[in-house]
PDB file of N, CA and C in Angstrom:
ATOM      1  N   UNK A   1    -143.143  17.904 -55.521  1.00  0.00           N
ATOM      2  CA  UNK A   1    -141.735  17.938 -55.221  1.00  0.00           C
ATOM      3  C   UNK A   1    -140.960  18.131 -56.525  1.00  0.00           C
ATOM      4  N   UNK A   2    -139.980  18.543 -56.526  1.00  0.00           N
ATOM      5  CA  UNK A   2    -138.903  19.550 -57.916  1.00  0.00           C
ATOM      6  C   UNK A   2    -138.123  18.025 -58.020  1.00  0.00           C
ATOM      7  N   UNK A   3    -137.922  17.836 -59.125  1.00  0.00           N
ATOM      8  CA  UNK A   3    -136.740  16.880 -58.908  1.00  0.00           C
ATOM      9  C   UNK A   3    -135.409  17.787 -60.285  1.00  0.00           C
ATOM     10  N   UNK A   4    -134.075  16.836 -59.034  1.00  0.00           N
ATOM     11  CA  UNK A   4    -133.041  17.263 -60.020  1.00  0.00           C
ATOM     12  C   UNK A   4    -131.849  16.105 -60.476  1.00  0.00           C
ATOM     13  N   UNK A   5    -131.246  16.839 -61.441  1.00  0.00           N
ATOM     14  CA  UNK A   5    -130.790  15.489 -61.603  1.00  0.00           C
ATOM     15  C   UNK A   5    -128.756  16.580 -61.613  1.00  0.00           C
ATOM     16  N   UNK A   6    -128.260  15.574 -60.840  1.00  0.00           N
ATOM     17  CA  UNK A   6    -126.679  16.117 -60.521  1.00  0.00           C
ATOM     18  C   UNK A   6    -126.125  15.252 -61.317  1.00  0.00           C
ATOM     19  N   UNK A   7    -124.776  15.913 -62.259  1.00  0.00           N
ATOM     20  CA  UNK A   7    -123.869  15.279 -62.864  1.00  0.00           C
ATOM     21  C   UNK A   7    -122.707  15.483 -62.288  1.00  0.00           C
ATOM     22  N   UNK A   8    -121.853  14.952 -62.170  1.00  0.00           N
ATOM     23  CA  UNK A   8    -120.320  15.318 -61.161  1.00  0.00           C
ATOM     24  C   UNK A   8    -118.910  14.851 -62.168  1.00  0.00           C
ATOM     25  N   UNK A   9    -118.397  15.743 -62.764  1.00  0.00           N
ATOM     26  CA  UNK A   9    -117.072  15.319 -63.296  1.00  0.00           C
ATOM     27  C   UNK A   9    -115.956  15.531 -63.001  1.00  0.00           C
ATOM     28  N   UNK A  10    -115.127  14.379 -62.848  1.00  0.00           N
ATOM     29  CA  UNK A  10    -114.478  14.545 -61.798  1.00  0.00           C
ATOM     30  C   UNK A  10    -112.518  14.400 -62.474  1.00  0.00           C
ATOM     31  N   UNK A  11    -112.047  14.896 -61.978  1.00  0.00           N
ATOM     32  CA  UNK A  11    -110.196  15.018 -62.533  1.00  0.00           C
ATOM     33  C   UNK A  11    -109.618  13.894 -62.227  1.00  0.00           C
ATOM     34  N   UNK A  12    -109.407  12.586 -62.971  1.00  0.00           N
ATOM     35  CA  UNK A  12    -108.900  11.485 -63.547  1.00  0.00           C
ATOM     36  C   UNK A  12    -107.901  11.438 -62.079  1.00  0.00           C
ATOM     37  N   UNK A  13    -107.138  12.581 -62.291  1.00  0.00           N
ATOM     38  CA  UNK A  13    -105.814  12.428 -60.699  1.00  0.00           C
ATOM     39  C   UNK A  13    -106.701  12.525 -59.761  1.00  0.00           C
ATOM     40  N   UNK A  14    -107.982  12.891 -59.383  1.00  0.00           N
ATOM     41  CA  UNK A  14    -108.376  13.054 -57.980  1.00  0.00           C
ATOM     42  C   UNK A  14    -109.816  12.004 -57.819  1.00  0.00           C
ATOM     43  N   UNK A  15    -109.254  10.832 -58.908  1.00  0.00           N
ATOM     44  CA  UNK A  15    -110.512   9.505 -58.659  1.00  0.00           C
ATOM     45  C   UNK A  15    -110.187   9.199 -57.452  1.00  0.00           C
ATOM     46  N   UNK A  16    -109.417   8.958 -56.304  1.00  0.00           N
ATOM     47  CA  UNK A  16    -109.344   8.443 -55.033  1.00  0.00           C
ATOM     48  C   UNK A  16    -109.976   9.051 -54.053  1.00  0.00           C
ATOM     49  N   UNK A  17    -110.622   9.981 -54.778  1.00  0.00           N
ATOM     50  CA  UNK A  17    -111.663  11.242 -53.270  1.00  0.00           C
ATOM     51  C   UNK A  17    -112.862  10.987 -54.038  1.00  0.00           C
ATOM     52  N   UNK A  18    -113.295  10.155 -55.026  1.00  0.00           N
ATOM     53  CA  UNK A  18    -115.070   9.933 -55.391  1.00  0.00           C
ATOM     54  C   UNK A  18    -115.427   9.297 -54.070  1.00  0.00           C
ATOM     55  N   UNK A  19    -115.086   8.368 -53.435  1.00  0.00           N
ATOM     56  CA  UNK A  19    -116.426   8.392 -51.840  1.00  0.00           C
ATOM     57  C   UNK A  19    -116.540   8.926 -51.438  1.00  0.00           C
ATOM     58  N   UNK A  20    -115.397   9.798 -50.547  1.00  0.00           N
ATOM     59  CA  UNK A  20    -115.411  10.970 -50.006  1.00  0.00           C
ATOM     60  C   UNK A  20    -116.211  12.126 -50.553  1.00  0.00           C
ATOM     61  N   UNK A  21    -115.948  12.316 -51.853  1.00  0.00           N
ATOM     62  CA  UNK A  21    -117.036  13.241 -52.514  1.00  0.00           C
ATOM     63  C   UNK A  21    -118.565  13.001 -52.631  1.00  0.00           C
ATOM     64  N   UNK A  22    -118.701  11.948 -52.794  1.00  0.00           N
ATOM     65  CA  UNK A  22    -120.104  11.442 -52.985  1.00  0.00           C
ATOM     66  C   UNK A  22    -120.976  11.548 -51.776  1.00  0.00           C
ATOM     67  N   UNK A  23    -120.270  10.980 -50.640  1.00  0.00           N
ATOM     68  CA  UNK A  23    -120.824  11.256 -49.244  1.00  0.00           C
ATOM     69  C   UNK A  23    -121.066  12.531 -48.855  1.00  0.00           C
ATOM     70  N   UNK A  24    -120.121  13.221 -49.062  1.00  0.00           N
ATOM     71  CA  UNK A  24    -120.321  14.775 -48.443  1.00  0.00           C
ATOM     72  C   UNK A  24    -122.063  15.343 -49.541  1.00  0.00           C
ATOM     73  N   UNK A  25    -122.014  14.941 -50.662  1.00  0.00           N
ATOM     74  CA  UNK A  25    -122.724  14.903 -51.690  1.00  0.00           C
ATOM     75  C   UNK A  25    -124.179  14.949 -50.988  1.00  0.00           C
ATOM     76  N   UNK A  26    -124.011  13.269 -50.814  1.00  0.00           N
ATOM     77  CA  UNK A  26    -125.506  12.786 -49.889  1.00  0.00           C
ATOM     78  C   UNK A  26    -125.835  13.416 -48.453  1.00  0.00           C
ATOM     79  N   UNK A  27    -125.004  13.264 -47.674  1.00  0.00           N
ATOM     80  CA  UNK A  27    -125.139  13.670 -46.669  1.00  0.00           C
ATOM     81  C   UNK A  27    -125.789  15.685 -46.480  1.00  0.00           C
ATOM     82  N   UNK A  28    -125.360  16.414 -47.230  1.00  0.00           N
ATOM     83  CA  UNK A  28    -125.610  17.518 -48.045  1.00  0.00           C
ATOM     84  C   UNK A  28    -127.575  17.464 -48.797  1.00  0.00           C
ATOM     85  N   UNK A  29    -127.635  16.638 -49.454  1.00  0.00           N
ATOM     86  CA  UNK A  29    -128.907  16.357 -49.616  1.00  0.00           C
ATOM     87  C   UNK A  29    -129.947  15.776 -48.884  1.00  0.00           C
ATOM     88  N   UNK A  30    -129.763  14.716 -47.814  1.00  0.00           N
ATOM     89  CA  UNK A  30    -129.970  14.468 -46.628  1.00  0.00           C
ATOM     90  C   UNK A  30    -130.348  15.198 -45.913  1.00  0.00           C
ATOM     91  N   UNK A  31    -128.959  16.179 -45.410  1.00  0.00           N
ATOM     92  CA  UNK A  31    -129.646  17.090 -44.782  1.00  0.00           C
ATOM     93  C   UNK A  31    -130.933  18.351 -44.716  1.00  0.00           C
ATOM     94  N   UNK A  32    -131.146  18.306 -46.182  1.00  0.00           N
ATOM     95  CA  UNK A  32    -131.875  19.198 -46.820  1.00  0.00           C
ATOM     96  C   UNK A  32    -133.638  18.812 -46.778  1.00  0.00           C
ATOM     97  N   UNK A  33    -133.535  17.049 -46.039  1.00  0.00           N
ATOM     98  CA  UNK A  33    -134.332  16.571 -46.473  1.00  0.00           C
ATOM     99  C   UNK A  33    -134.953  16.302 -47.610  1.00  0.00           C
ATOM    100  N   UNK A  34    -134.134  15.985 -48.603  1.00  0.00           N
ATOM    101  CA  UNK A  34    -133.863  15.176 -49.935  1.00  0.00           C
ATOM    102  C   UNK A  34    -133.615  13.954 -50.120  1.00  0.00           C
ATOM    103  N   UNK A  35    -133.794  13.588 -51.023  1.00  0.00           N
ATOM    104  CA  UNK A  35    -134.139  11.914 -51.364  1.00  0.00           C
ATOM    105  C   UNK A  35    -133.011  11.316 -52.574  1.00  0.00           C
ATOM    106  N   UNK A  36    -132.792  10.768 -52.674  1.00  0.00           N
ATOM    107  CA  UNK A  36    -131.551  10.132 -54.091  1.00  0.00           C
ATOM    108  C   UNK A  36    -132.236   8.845 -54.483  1.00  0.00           C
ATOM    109  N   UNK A  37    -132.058   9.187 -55.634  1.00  0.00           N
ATOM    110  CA  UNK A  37    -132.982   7.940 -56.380  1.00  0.00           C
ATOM    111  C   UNK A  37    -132.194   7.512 -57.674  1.00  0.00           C
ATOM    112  N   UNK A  38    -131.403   6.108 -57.258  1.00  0.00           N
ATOM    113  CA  UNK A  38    -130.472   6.121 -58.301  1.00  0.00           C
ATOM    114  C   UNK A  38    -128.965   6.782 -58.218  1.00  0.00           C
ATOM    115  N   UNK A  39    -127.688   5.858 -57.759  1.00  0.00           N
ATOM    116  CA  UNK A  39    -126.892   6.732 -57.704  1.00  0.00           C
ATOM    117  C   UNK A  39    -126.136   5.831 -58.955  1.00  0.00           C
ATOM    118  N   UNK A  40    -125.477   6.460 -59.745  1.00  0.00           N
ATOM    119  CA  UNK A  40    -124.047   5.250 -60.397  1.00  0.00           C
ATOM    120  C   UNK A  40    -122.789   6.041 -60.399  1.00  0.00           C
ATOM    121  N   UNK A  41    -121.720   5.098 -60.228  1.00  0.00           N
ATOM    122  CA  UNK A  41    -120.509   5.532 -60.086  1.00  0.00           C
ATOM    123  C   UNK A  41    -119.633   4.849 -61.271  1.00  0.00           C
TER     124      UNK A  41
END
């Protein structure tokens, strides 16, 4: 299995959409049948 590693930087004014972003994120990898190992926020 490939592993990857995602960095996400994100615009200081639009910190109130990091869950929202993060979910669509996982759910996106999820669907792919992908695994997350380790998330930090």
């Amino acid at each position: 299995m490939r592993h990857y590693e995602l960095v996400l930087l994100v615009n200081p004014d639009q910190s109130d959409q990091v869950p929202e972003m993060l979910n669509r994120y996982q759910e996106t990898i999820k669907k792919a049948n992908g695994n997350i190992h380790g998330l930090r926020t």
